[in-house]
PDB file of N, CA and C in Angstrom:
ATOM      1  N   UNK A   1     -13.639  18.714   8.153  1.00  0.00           N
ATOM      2  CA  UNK A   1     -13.162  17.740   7.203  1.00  0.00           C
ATOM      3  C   UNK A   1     -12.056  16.909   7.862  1.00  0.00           C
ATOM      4  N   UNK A   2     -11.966  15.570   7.676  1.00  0.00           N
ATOM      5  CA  UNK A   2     -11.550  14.869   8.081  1.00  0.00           C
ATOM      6  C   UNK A   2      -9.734  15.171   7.809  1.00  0.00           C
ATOM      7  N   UNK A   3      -8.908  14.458   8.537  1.00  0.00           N
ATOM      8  CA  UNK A   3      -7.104  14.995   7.967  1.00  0.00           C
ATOM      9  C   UNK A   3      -7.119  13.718   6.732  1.00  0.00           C
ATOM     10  N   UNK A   4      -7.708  12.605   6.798  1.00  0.00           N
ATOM     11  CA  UNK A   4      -7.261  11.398   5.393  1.00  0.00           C
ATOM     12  C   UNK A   4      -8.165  12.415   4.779  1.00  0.00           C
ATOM     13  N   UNK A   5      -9.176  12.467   4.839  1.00  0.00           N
ATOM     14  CA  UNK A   5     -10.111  13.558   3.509  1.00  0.00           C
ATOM     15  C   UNK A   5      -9.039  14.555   3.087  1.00  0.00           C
ATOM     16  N   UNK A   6      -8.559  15.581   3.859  1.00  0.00           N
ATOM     17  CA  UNK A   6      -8.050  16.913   3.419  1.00  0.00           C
ATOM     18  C   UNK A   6      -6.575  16.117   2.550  1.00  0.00           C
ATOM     19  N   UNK A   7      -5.843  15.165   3.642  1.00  0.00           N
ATOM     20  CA  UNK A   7      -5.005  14.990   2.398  1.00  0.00           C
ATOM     21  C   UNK A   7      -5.263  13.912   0.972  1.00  0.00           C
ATOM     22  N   UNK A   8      -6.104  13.514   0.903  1.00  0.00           N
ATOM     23  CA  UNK A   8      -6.515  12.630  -0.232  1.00  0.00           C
ATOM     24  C   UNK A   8      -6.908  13.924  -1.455  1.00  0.00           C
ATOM     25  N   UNK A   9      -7.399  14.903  -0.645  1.00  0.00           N
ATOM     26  CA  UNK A   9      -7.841  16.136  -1.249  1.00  0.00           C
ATOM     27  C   UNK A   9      -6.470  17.066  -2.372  1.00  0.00           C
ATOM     28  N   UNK A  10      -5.884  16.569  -1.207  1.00  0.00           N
ATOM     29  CA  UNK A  10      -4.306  17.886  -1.708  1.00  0.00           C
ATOM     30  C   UNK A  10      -3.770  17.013  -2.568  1.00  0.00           C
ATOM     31  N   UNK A  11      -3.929  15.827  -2.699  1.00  0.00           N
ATOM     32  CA  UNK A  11      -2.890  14.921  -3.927  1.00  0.00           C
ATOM     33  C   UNK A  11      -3.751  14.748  -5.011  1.00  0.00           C
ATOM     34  N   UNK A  12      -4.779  14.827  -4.984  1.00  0.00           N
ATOM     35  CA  UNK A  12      -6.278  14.722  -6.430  1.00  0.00           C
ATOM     36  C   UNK A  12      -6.623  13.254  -6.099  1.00  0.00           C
ATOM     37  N   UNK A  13      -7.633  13.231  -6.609  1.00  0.00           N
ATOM     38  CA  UNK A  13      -8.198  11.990  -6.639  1.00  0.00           C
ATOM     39  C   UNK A  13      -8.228  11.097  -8.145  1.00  0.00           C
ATOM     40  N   UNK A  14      -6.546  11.308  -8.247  1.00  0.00           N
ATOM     41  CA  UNK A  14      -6.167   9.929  -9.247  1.00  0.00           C
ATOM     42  C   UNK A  14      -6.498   8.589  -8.887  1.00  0.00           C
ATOM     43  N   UNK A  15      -6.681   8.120  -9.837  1.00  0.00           N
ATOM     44  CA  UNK A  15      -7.246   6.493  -9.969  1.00  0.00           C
ATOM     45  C   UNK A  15      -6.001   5.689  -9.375  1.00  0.00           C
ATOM     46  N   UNK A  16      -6.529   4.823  -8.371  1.00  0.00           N
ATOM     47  CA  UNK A  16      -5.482   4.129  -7.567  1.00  0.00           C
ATOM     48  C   UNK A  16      -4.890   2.987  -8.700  1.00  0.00           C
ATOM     49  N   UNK A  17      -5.276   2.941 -10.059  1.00  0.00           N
ATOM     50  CA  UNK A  17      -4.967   1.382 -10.831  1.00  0.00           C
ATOM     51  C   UNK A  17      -3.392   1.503 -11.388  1.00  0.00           C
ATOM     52  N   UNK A  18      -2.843   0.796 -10.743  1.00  0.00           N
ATOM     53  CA  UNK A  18      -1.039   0.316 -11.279  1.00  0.00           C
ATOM     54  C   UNK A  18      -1.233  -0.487 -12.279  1.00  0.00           C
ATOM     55  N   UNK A  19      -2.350  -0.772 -12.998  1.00  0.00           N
ATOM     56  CA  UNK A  19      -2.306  -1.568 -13.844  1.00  0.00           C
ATOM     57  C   UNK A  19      -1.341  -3.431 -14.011  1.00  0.00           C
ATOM     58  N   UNK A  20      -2.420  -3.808 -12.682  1.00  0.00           N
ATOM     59  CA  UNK A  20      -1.983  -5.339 -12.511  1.00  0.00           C
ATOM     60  C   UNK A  20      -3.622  -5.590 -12.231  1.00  0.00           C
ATOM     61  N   UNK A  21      -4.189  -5.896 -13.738  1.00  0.00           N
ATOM     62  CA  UNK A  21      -5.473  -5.656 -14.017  1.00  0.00           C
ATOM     63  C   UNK A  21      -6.592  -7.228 -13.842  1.00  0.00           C
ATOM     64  N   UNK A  22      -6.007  -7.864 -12.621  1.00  0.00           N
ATOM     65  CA  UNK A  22      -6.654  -9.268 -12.437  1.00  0.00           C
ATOM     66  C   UNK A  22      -7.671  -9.274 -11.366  1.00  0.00           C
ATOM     67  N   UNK A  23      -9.105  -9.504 -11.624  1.00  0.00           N
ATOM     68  CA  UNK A  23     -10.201  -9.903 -10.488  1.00  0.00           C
ATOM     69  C   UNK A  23      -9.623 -10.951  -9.456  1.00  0.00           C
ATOM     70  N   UNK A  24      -9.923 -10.863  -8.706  1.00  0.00           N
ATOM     71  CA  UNK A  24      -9.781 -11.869  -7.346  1.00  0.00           C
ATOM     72  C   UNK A  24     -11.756 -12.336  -7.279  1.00  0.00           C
ATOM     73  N   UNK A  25     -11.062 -13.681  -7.451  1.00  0.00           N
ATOM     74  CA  UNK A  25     -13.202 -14.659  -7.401  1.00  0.00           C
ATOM     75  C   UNK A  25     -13.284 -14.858  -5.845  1.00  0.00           C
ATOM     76  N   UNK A  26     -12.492 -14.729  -4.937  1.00  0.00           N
ATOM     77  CA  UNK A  26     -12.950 -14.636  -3.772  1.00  0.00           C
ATOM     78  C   UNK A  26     -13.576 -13.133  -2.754  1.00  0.00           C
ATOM     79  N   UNK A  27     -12.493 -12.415  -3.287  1.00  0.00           N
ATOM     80  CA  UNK A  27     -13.099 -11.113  -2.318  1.00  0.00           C
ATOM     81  C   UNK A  27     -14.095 -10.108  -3.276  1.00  0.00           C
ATOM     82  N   UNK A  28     -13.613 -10.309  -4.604  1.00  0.00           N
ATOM     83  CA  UNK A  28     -14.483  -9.337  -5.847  1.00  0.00           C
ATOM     84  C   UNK A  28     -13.452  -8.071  -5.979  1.00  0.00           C
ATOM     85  N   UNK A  29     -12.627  -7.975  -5.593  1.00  0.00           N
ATOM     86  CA  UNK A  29     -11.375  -6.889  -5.821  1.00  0.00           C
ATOM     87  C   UNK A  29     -10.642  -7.279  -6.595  1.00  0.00           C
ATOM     88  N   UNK A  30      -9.748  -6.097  -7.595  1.00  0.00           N
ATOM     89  CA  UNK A  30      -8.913  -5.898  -8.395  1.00  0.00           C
ATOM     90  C   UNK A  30      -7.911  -5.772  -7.468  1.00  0.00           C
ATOM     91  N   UNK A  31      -6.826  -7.326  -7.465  1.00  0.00           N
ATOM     92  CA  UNK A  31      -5.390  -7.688  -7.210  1.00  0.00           C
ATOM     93  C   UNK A  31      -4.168  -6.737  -7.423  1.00  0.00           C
ATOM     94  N   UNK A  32      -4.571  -5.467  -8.243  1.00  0.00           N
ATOM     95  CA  UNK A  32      -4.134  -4.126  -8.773  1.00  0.00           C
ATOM     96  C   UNK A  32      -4.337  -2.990  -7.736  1.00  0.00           C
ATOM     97  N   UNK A  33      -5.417  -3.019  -8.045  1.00  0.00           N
ATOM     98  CA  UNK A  33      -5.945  -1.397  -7.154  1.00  0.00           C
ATOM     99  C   UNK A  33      -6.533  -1.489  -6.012  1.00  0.00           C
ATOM    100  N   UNK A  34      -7.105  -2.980  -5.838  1.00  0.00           N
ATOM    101  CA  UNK A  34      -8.480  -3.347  -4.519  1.00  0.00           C
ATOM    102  C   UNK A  34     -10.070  -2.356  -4.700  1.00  0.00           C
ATOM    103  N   UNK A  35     -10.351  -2.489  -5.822  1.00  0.00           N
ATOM    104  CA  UNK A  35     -11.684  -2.300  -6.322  1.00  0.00           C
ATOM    105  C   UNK A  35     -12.434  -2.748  -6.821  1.00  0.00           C
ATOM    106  N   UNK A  36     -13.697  -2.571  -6.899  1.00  0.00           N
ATOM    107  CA  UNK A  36     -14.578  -3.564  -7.405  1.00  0.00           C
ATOM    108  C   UNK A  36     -14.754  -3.216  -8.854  1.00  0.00           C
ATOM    109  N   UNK A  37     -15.412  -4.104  -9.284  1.00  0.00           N
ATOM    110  CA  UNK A  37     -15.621  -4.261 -10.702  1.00  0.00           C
ATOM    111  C   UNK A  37     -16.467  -2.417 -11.107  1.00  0.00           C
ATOM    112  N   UNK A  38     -17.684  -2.534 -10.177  1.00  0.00           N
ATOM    113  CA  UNK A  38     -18.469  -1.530 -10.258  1.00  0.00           C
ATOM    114  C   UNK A  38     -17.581  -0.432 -10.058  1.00  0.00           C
ATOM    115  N   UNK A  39     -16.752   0.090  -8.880  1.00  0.00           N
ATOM    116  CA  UNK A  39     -15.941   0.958  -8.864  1.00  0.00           C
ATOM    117  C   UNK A  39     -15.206   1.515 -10.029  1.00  0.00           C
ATOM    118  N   UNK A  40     -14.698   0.320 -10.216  1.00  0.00           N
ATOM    119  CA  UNK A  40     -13.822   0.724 -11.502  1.00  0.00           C
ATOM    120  C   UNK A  40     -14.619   1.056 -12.627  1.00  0.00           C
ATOM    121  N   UNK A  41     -15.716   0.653 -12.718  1.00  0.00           N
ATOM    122  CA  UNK A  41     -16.588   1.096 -14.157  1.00  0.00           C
ATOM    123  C   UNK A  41     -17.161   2.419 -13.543  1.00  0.00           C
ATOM    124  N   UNK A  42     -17.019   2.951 -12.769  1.00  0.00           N
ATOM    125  CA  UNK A  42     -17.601   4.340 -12.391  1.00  0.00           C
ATOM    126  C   UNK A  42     -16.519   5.144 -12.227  1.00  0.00           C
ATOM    127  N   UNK A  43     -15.369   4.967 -11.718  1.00  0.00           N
ATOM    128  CA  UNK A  43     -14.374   6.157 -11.721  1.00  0.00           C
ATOM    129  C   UNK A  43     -14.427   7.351 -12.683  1.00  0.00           C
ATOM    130  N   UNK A  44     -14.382   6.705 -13.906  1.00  0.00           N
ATOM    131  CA  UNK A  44     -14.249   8.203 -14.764  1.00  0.00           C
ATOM    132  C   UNK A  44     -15.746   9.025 -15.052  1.00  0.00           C
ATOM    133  N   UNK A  45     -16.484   8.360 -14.223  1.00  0.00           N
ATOM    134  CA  UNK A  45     -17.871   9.575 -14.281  1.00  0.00           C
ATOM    135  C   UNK A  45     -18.142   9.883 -12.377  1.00  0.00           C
ATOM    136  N   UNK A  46     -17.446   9.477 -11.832  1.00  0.00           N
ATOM    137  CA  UNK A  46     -17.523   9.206 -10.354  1.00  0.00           C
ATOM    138  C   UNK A  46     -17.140  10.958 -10.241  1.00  0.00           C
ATOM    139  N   UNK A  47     -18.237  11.675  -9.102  1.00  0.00           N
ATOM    140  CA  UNK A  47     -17.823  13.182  -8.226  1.00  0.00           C
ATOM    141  C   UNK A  47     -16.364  12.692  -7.806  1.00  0.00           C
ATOM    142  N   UNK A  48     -15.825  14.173  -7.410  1.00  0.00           N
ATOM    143  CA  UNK A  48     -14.955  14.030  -6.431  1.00  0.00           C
ATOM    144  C   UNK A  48     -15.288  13.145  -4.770  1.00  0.00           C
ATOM    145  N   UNK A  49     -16.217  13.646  -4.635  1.00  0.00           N
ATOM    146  CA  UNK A  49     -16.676  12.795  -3.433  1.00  0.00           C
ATOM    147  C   UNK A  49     -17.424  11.177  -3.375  1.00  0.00           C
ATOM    148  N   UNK A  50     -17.549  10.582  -4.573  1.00  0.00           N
ATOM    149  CA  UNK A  50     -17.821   9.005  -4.863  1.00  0.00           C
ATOM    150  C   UNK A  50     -15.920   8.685  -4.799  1.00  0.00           C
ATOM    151  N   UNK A  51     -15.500   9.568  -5.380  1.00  0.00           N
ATOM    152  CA  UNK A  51     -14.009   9.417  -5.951  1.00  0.00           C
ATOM    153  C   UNK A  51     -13.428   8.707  -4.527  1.00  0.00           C
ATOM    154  N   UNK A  52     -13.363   9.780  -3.662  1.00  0.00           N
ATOM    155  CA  UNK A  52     -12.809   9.638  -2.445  1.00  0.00           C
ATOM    156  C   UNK A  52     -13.534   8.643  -0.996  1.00  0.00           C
ATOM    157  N   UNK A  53     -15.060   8.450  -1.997  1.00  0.00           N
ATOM    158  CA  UNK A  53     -15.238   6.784  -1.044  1.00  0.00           C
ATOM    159  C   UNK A  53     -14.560   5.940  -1.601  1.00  0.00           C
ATOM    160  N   UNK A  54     -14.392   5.839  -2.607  1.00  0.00           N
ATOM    161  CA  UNK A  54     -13.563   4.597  -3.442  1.00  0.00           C
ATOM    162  C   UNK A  54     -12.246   4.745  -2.692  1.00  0.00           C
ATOM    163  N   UNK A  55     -11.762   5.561  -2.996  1.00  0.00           N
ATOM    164  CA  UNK A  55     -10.351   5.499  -1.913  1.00  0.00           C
ATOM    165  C   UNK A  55     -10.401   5.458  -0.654  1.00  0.00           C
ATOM    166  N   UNK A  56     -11.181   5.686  -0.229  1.00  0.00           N
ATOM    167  CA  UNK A  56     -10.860   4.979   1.365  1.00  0.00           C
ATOM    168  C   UNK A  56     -11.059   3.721   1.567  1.00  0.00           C
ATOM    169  N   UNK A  57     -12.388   3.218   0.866  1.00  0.00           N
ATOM    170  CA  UNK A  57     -12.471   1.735   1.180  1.00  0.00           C
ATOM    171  C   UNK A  57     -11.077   0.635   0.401  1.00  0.00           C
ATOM    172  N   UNK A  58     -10.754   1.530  -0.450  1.00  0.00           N
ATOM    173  CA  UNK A  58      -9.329   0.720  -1.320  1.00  0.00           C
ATOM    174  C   UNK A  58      -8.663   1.140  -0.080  1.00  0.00           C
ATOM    175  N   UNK A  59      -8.057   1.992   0.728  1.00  0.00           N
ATOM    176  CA  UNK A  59      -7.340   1.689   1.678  1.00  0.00           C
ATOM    177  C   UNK A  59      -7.818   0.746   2.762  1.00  0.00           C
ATOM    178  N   UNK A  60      -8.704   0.912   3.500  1.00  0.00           N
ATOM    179  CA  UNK A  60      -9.194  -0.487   4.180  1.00  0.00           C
ATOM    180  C   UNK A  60      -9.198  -1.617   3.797  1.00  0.00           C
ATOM    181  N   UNK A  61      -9.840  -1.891   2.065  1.00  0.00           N
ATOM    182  CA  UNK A  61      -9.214  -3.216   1.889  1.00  0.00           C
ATOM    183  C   UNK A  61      -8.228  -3.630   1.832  1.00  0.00           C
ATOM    184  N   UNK A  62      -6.847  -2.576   1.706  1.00  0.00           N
ATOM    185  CA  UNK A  62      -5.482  -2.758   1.444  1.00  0.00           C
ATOM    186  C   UNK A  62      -4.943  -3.730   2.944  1.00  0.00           C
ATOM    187  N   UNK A  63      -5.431  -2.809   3.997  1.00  0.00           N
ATOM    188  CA  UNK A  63      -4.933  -2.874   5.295  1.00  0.00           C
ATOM    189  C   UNK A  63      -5.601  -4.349   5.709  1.00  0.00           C
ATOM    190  N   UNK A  64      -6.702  -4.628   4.920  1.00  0.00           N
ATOM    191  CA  UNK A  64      -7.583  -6.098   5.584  1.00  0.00           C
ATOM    192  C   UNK A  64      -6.815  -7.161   4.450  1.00  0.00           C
ATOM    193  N   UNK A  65      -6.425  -7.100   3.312  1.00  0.00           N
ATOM    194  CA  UNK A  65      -5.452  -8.020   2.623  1.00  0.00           C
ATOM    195  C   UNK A  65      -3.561  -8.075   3.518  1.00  0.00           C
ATOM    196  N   UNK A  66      -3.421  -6.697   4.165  1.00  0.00           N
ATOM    197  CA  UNK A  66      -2.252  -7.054   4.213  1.00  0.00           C
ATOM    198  C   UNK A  66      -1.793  -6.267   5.898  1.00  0.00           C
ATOM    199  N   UNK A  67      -2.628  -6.656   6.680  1.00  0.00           N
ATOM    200  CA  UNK A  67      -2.507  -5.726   8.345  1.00  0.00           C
ATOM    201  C   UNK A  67      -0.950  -6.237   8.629  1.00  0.00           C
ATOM    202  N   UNK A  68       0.204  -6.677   8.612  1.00  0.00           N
ATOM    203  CA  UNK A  68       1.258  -6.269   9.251  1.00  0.00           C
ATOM    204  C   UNK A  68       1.859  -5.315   8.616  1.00  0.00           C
ATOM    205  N   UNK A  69       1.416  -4.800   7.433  1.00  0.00           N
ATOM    206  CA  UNK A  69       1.968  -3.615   6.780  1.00  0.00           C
ATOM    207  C   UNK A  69       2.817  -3.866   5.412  1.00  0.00           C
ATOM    208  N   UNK A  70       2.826  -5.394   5.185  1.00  0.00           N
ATOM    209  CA  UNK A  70       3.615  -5.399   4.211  1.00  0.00           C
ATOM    210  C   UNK A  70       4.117  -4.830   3.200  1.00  0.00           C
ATOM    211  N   UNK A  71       2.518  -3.787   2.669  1.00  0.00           N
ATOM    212  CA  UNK A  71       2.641  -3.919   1.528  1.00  0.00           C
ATOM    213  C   UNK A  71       2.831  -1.949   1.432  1.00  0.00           C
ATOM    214  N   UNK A  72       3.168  -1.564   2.499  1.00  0.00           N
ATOM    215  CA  UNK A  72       3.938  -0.242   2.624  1.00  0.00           C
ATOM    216  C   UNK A  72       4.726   0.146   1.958  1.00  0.00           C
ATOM    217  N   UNK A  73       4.977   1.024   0.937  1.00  0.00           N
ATOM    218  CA  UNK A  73       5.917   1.387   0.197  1.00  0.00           C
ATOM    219  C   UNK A  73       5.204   1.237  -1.454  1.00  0.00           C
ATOM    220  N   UNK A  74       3.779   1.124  -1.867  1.00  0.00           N
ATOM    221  CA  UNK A  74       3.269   0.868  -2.506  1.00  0.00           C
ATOM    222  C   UNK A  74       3.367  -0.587  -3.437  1.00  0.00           C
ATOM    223  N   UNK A  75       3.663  -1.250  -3.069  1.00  0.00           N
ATOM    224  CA  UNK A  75       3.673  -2.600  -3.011  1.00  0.00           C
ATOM    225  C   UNK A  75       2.211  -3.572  -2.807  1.00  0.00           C
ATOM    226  N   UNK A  76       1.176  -3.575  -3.570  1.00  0.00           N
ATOM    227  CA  UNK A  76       0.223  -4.272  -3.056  1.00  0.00           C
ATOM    228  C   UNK A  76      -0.204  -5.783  -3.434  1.00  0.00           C
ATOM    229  N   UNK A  77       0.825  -5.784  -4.464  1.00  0.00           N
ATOM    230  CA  UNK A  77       0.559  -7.649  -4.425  1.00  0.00           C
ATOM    231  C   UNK A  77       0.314  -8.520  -4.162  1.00  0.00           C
ATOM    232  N   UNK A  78       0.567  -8.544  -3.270  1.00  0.00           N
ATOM    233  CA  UNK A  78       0.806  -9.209  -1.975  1.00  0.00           C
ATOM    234  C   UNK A  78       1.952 -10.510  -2.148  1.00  0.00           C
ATOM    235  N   UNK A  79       3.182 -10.016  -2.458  1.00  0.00           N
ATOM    236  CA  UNK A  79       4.049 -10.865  -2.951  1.00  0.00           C
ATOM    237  C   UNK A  79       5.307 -10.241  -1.964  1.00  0.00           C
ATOM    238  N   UNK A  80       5.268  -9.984  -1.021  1.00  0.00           N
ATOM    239  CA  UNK A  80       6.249 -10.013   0.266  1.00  0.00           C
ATOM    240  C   UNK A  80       6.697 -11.379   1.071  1.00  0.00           C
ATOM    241  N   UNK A  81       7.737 -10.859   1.530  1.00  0.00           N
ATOM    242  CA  UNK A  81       7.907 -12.417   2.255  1.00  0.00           C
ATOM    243  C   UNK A  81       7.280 -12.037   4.285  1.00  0.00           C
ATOM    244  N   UNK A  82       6.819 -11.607   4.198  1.00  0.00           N
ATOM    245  CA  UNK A  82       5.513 -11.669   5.759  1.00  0.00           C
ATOM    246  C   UNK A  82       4.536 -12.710   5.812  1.00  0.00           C
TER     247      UNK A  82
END
């Protein structure tokens, strides 16, 4: 098992949504969480293991909206000054 698997594992696979609940019409991600529409309508019937594709690709999209790191510290807005 992977070390992001084992620790995504040890914290549960809570729903990444901070509740800043706006679509983006360009990429198809939630400006909130970085999920898709479909994602988000599957979470609460989603395995543990759909659970934890959803979270990884929400981290990759995090890192492809914001690669100098801005948004470190849970900050994903993207409302930094970088």
């Amino acid at each position: 098992m992977s070390t992001a698997r084992n620790t995504l594992l040890r914290q549960g696979l809570a729903s990444p949504c901070i509740n800043v609940c706006r679509m983006d019409d360009r990429t198809g991600w939630c400006l909130g969480c970085f999920r898709t529409i479909d994602e988000i309508a599957d979470w609460s019937r989603a395995t543990d293991d759909r659970r934890l594709q959803i979270l990884l690709a929400v981290e990759r999209r995090r890192f492809e909206h914001d690669p100098a790191g801005c948004a470190s510290g849970g900050d994903f807005r993207a409302d930094c000054d970088r």
